[in-house]
C-alpha atoms as a PDB file:
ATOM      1  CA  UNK A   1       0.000   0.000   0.000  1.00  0.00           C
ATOM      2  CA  UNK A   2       1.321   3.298  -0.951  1.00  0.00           C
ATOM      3  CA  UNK A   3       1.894   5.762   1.552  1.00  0.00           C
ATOM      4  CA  UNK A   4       1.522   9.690   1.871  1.00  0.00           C
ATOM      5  CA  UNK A   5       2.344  12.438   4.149  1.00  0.00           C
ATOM      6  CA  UNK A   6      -0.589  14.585   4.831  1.00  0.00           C
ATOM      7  CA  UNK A   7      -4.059  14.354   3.987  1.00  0.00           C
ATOM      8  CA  UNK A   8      -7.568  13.001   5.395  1.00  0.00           C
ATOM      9  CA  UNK A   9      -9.568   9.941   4.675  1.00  0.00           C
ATOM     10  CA  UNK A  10     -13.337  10.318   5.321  1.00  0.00           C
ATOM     11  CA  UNK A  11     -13.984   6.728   6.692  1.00  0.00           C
ATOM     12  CA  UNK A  12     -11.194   6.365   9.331  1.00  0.00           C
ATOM     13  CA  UNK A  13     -10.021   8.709  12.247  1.00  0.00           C
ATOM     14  CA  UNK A  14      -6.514   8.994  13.865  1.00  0.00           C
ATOM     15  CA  UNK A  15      -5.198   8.958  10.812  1.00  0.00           C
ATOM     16  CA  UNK A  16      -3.532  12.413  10.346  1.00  0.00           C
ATOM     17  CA  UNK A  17      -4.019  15.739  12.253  1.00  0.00           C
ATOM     18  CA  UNK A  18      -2.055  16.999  15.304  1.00  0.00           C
ATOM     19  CA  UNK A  19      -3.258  13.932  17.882  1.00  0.00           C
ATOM     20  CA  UNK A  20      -1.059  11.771  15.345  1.00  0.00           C
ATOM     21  CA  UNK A  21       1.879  13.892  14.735  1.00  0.00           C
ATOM     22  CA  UNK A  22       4.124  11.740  17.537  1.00  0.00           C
ATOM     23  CA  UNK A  23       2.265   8.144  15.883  1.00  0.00           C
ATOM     24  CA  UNK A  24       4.688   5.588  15.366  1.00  0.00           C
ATOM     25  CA  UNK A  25       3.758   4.030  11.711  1.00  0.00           C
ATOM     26  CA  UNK A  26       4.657   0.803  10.153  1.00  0.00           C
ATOM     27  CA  UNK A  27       6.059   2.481   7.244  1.00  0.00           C
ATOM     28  CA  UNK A  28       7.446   5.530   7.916  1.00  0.00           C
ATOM     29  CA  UNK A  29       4.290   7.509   7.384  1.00  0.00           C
ATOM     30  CA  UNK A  30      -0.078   7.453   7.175  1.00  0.00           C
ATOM     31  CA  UNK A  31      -1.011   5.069   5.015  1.00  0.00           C
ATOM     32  CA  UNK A  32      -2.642   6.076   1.835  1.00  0.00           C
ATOM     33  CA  UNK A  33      -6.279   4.694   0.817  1.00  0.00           C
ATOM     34  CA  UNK A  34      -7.531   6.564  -1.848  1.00  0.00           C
ATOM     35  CA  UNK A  35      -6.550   2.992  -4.301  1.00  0.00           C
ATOM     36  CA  UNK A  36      -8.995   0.938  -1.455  1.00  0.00           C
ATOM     37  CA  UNK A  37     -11.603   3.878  -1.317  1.00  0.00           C
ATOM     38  CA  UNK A  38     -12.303   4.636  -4.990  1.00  0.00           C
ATOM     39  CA  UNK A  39     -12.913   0.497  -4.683  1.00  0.00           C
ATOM     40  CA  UNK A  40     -14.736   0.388  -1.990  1.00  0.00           C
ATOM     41  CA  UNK A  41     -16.707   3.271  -3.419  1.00  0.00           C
ATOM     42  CA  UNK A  42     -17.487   1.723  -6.898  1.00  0.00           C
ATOM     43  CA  UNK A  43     -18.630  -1.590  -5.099  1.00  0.00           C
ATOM     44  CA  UNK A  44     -20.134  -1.153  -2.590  1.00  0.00           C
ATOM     45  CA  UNK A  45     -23.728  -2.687  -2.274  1.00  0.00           C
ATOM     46  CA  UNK A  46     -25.237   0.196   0.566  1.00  0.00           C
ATOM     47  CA  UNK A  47     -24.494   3.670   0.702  1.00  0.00           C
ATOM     48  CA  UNK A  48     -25.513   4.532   4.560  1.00  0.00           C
ATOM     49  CA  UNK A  49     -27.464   8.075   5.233  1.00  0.00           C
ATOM     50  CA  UNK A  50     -24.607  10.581   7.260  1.00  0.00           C
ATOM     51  CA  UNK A  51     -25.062   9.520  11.146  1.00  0.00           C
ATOM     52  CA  UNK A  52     -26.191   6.266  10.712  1.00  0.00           C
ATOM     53  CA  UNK A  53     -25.708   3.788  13.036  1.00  0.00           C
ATOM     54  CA  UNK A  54     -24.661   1.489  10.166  1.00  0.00           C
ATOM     55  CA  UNK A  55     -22.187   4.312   8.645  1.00  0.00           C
ATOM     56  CA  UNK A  56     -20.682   4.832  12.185  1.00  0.00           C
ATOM     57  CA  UNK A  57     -20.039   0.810  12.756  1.00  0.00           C
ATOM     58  CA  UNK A  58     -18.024   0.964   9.031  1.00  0.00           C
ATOM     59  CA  UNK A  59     -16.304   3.852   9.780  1.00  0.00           C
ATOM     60  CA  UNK A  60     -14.922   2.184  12.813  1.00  0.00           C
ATOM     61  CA  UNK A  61     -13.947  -1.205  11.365  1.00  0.00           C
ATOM     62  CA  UNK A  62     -12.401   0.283   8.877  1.00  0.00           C
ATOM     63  CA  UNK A  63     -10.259   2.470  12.000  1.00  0.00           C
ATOM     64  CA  UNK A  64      -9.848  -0.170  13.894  1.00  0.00           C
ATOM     65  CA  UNK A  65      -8.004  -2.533  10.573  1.00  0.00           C
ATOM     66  CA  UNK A  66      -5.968   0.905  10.138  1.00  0.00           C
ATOM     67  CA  UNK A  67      -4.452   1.167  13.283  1.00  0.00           C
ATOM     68  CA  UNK A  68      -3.786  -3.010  13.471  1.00  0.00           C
ATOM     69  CA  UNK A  69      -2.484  -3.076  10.420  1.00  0.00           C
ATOM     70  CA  UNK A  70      -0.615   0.502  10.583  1.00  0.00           C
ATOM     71  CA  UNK A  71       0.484   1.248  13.941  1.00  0.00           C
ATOM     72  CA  UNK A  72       3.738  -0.548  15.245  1.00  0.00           C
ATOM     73  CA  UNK A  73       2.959   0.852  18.936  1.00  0.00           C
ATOM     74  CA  UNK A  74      -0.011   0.050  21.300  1.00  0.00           C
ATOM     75  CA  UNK A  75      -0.043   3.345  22.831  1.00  0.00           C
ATOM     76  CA  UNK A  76      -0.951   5.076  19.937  1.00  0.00           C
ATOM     77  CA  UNK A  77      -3.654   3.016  19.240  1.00  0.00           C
ATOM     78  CA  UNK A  78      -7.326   4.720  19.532  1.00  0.00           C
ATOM     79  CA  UNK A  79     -10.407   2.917  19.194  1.00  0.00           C
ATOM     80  CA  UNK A  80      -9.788  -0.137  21.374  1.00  0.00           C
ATOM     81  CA  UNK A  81      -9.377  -0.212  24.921  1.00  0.00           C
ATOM     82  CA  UNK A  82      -5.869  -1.097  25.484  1.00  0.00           C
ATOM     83  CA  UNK A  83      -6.058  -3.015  28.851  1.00  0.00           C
ATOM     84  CA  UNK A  84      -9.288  -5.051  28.151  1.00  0.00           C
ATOM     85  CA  UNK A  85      -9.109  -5.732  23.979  1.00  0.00           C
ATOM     86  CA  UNK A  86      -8.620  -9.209  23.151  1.00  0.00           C
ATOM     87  CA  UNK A  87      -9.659 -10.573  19.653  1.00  0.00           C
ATOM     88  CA  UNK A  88     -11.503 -14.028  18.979  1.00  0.00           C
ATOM     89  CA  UNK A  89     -12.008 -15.435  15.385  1.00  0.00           C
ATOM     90  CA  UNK A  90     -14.024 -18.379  14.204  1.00  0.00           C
ATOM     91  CA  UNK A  91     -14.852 -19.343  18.076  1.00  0.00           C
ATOM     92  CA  UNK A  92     -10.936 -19.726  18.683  1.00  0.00           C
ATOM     93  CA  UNK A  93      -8.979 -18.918  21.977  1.00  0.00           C
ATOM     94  CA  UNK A  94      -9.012 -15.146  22.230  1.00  0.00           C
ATOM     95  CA  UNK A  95      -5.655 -13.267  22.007  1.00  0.00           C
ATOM     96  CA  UNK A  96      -4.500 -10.106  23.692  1.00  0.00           C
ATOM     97  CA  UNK A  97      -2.688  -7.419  21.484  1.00  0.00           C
ATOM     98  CA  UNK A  98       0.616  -8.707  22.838  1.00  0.00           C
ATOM     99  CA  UNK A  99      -0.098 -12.459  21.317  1.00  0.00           C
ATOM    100  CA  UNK A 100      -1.323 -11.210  18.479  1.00  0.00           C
ATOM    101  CA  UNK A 101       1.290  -9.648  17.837  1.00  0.00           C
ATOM    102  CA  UNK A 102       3.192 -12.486  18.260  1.00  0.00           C
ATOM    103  CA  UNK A 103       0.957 -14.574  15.760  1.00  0.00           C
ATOM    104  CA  UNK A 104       2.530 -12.079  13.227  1.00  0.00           C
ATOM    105  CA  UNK A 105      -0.699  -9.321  13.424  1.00  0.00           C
ATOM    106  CA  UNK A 106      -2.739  -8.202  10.039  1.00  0.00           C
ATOM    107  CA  UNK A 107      -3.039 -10.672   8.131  1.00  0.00           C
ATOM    108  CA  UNK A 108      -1.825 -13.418   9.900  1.00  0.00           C
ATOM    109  CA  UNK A 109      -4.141 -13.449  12.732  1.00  0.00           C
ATOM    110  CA  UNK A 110      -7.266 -12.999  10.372  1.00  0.00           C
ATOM    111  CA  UNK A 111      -5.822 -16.236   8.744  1.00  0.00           C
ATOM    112  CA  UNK A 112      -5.539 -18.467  11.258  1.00  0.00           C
ATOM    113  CA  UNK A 113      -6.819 -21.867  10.668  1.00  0.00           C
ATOM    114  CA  UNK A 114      -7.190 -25.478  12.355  1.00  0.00           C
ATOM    115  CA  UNK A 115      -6.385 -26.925   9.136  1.00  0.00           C
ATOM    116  CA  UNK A 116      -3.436 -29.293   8.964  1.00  0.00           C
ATOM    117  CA  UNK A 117      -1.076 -27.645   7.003  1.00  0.00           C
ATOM    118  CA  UNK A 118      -0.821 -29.296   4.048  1.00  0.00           C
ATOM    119  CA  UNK A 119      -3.754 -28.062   2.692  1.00  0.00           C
ATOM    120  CA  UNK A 120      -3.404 -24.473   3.649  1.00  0.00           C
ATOM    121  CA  UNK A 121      -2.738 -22.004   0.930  1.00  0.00           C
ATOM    122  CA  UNK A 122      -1.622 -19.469   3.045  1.00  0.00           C
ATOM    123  CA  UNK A 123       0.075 -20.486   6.042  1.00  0.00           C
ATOM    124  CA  UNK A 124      -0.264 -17.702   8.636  1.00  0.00           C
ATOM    125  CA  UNK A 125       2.686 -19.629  10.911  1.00  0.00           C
ATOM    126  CA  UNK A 126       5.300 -19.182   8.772  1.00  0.00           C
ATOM    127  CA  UNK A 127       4.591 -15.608   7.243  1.00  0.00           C
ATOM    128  CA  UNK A 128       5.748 -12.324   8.700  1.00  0.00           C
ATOM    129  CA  UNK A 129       4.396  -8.668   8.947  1.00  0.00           C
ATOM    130  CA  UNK A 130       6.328  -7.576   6.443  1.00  0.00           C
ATOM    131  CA  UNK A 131       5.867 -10.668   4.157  1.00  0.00           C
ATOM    132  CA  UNK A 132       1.794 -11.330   4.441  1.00  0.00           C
ATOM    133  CA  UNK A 133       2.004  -7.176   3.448  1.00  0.00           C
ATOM    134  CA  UNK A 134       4.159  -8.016   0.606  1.00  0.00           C
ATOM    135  CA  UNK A 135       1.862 -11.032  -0.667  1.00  0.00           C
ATOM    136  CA  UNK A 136      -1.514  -9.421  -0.200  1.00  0.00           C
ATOM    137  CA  UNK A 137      -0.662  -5.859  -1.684  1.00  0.00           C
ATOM    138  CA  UNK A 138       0.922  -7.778  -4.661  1.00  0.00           C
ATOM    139  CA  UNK A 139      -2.270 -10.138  -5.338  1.00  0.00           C
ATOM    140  CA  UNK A 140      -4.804  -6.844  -4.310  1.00  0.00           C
ATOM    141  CA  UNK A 141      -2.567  -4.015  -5.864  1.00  0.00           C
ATOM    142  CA  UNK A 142      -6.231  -1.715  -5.101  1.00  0.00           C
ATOM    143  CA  UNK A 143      -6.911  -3.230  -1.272  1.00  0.00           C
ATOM    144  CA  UNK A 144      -9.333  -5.287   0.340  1.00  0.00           C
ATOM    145  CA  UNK A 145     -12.692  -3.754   0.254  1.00  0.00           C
ATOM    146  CA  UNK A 146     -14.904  -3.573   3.312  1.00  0.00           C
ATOM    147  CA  UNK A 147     -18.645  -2.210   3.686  1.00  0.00           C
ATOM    148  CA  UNK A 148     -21.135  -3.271   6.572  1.00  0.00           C
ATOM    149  CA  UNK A 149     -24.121  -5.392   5.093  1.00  0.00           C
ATOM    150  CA  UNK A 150     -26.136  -4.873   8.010  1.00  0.00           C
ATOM    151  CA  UNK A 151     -25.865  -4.131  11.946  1.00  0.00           C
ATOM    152  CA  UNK A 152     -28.276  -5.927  13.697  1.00  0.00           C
ATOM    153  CA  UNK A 153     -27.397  -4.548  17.631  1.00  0.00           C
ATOM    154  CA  UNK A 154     -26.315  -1.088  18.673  1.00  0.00           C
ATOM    155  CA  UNK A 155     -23.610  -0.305  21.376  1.00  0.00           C
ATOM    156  CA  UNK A 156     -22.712  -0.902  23.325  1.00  0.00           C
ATOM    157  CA  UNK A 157     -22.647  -4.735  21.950  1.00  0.00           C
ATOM    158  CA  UNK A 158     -22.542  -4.368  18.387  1.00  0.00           C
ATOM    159  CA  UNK A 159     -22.810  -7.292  16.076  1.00  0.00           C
ATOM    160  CA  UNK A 160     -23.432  -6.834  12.171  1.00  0.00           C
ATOM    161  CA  UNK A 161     -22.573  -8.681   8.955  1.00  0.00           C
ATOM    162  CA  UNK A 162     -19.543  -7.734   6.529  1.00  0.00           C
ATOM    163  CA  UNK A 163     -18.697  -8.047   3.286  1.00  0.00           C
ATOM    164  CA  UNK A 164     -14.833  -7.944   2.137  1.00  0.00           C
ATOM    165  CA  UNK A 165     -13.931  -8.020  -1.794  1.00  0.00           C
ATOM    166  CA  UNK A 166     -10.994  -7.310  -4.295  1.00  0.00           C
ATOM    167  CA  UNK A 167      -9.480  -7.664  -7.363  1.00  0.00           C
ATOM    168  CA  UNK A 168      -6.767 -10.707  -8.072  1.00  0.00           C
ATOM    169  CA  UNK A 169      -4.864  -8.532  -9.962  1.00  0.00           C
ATOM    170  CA  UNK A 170      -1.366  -9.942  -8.986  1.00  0.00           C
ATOM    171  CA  UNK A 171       0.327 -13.065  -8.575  1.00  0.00           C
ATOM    172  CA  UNK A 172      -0.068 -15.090  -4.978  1.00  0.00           C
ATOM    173  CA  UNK A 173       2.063 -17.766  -3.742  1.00  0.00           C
ATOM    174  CA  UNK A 174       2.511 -19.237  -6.844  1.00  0.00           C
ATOM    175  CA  UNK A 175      -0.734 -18.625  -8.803  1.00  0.00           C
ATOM    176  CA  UNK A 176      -1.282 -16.284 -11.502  1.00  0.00           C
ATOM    177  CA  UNK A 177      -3.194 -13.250 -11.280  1.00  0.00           C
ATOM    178  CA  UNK A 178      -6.735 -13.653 -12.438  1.00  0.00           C
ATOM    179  CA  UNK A 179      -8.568 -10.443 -12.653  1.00  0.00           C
ATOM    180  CA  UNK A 180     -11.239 -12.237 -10.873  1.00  0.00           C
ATOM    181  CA  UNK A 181     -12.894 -10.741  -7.923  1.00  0.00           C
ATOM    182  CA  UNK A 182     -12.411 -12.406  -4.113  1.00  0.00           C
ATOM    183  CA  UNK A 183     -15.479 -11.983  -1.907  1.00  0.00           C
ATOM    184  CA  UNK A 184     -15.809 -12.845   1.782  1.00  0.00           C
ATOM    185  CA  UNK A 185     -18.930 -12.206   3.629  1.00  0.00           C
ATOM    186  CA  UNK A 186     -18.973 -12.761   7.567  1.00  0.00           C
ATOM    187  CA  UNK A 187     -19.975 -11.590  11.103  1.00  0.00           C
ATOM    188  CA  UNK A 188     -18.536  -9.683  13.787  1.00  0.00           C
ATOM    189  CA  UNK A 189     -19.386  -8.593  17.287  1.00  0.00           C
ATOM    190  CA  UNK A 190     -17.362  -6.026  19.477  1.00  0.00           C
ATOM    191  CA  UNK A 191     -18.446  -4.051  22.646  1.00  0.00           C
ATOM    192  CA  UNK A 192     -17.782  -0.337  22.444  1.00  0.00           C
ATOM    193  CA  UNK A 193     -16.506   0.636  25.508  1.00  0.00           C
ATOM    194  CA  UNK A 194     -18.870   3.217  27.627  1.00  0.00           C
ATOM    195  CA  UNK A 195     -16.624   6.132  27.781  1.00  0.00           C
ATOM    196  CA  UNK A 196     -15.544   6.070  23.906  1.00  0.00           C
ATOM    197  CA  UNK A 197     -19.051   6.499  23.375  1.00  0.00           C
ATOM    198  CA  UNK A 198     -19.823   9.006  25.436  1.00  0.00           C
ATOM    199  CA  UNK A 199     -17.205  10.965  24.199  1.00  0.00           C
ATOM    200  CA  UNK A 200     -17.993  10.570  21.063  1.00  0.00           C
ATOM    201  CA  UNK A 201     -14.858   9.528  20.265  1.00  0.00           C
ATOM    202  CA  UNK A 202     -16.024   6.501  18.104  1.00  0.00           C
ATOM    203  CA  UNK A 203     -19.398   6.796  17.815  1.00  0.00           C
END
């Protein structure tokens, strides 16, 4: 993903501006997501009313996957309560931000699997960071797409149903690029911690 210095981005927060100036990012600087945006934009199924409920929940995945992804320190993470986060997927054990990071972060901890691994495509045990960056940005050279389907609970549980899509436009672990499209559809739930919403820091 392409970086840039100074800018906005309508869908995430604590991204740029002064309460960022000190962040510590992956890659030097913000990332840039106009490539994922104009995509997102063009294929998206829903286009939530300003102040929605449903626009808010987006706008905060779509944070929340910034600052894992982005931010190398904890501390300058924003829309997760530090001392209580933990993350669960598929029913698994859940992991604090400390073992995630351990199980490589991004990419590798949405990826992990039960499968033995001879049939896995993708093996998130033996990637890196840096190298599950490398192969995903080559195979999605415009992102990974994400728009909220529907939320069906409001905070401070929220639970709602995603949809995640791009573009095979580069090669991945041996197989060509396509052209095709790669769609994922799945559910989530998170609880919003009290105070972040009555600050209305996130919501």
């Amino acid at each position: 993903m392409a970086t840039s210095g100074v800018g906005e981005d309508k869908y995430r927060k604590f991204l740029y501006g002064e309460g960022e100036r000190d962040t510590k990012w992956r890659f030097g600087s913000p990332p840039n997501y106009d490539a994922v945006n104009k995509l997102f934009e063009e294929g998206r199924t829903k286009v939530w009313p300003p102040g929605s409920l449903e626009e808010k929940v987006q706008n905060l995945v779509k944070t929340w996957e910034m600052e894992m992804f982005n931010k190398t320190c904890f501390d300058d993470y924003k829309s997760v309560d530090l001392k209580n986060y933990t993350f669960s997927l598929n029913g698994m054990k859940p992991v604090t931000l400390e073992e995630k990071r351990k199980l490589g972060g991004g990419y590798n901890i949405f990826l992990q699997t039960t499968l033995p691994e001879k049939f896995r495509v993708y093996n998130p045990a033996e990637e890196t960071v840096e190298s599950a960056h490398v192969a995903f940005t080559t195979a999605f050279p415009r992102g990974f797409a994400l728009e909220v389907l529907q939320v069906y609970s409001g905070p401070p549980v929220i639970v709602y149903k995603f949809r995640h899509w791009g573009y095979m436009e580069g090669p991945f672990k041996g197989h060509a690029a396509t052209g095709e499209i790669v769609e994922l559809h799945g559910m989530s739930i998170f609880q919003v911690h009290p105070t972040l919403i009555s600050c209305g820091r996130i919501l």
